[in-house]
Protein backbone atom coordinates (compact mmCIF):
# COMPACT_ATOMS: atom_id res chain seq x y z
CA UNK A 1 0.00 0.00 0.00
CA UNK A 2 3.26 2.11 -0.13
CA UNK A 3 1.14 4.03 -3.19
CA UNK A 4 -1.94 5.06 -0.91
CA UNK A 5 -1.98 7.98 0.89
CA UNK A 6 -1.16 8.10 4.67
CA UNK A 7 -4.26 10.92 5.25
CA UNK A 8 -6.51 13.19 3.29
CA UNK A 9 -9.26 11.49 1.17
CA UNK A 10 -9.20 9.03 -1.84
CA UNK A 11 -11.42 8.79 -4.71
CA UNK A 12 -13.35 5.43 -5.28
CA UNK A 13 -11.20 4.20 -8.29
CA UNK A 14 -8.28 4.37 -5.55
CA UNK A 15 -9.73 2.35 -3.57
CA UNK A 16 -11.50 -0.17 -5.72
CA UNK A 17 -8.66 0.07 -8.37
CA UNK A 18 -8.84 1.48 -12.53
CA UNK A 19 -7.53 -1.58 -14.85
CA UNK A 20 -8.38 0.53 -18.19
CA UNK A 21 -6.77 4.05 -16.35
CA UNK A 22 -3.27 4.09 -18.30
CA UNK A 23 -1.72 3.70 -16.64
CA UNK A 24 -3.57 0.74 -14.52
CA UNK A 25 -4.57 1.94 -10.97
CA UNK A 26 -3.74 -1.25 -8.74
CA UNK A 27 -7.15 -1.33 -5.95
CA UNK A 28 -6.60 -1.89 -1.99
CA UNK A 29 -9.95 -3.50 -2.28
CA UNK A 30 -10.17 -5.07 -5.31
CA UNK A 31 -14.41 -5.29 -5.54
CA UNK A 32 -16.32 -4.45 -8.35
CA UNK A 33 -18.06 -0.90 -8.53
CA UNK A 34 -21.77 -2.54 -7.64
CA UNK A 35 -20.31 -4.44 -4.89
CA UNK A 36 -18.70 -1.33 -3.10
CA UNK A 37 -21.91 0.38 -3.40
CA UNK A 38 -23.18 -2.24 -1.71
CA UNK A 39 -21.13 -2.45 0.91
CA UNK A 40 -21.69 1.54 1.45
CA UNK A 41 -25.56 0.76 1.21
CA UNK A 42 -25.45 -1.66 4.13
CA UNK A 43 -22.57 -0.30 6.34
CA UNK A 44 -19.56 -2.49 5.67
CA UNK A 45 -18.08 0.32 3.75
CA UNK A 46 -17.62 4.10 5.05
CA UNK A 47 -19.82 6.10 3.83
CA UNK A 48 -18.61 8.93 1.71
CA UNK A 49 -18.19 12.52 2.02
CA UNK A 50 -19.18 14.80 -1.11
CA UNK A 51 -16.31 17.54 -1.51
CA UNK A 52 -18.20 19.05 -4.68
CA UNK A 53 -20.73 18.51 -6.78
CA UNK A 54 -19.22 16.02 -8.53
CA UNK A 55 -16.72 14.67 -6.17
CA UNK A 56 -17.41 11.96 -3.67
CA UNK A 57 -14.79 10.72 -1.35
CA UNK A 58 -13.93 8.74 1.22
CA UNK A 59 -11.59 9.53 4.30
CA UNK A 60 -7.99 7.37 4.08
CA UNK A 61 -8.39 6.54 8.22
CA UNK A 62 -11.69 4.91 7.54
CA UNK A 63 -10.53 2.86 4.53
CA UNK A 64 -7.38 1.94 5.95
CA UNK A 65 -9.93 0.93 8.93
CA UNK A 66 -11.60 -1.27 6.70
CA UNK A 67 -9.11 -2.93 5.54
CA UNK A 68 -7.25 -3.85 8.96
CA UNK A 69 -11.39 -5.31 9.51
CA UNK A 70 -11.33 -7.37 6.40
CA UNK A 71 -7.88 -8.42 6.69
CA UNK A 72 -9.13 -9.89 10.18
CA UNK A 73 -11.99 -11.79 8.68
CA UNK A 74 -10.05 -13.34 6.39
CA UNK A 75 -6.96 -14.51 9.14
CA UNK A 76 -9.95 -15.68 11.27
């Protein structure tokens, strides 16, 4: 995760990844678009914070939260 940012937010094709972005943009959750939205509707995900009109992101503590939870899941 050495390319992910320490703080600030992160747009979702950081998080979920961008194969056809050139070039590729490797995901810390690799999950389809539907899926995360998902996972957002229910409450597994964080929910987002809109910093425009056309900009929805999510805070880097709370994904880097998530992942430390799914990362757990898995081990267990």
């Amino acid at each position: 995760m050495s390319y992910f940012p320490e703080s600030g937010y992160v747009r979702l094709r950081q998080i979920i990844g961008d194969p056809k972005a050139s070039p590729p943009v490797p995901g810390v959750i690799p999950v389809s678009r539907s899926l995360w939205w998902e996972w957002v509707k229910t409450g597994k995900a964080p929910k987002p914070h809109k910093l425009g009109p056309k900009i929805t992101a999510w805070r880097v503590s709370d994904i880097r939260r998530l992942i430390d939870e799914l990362a757990e899941q898995e081990a267990a």
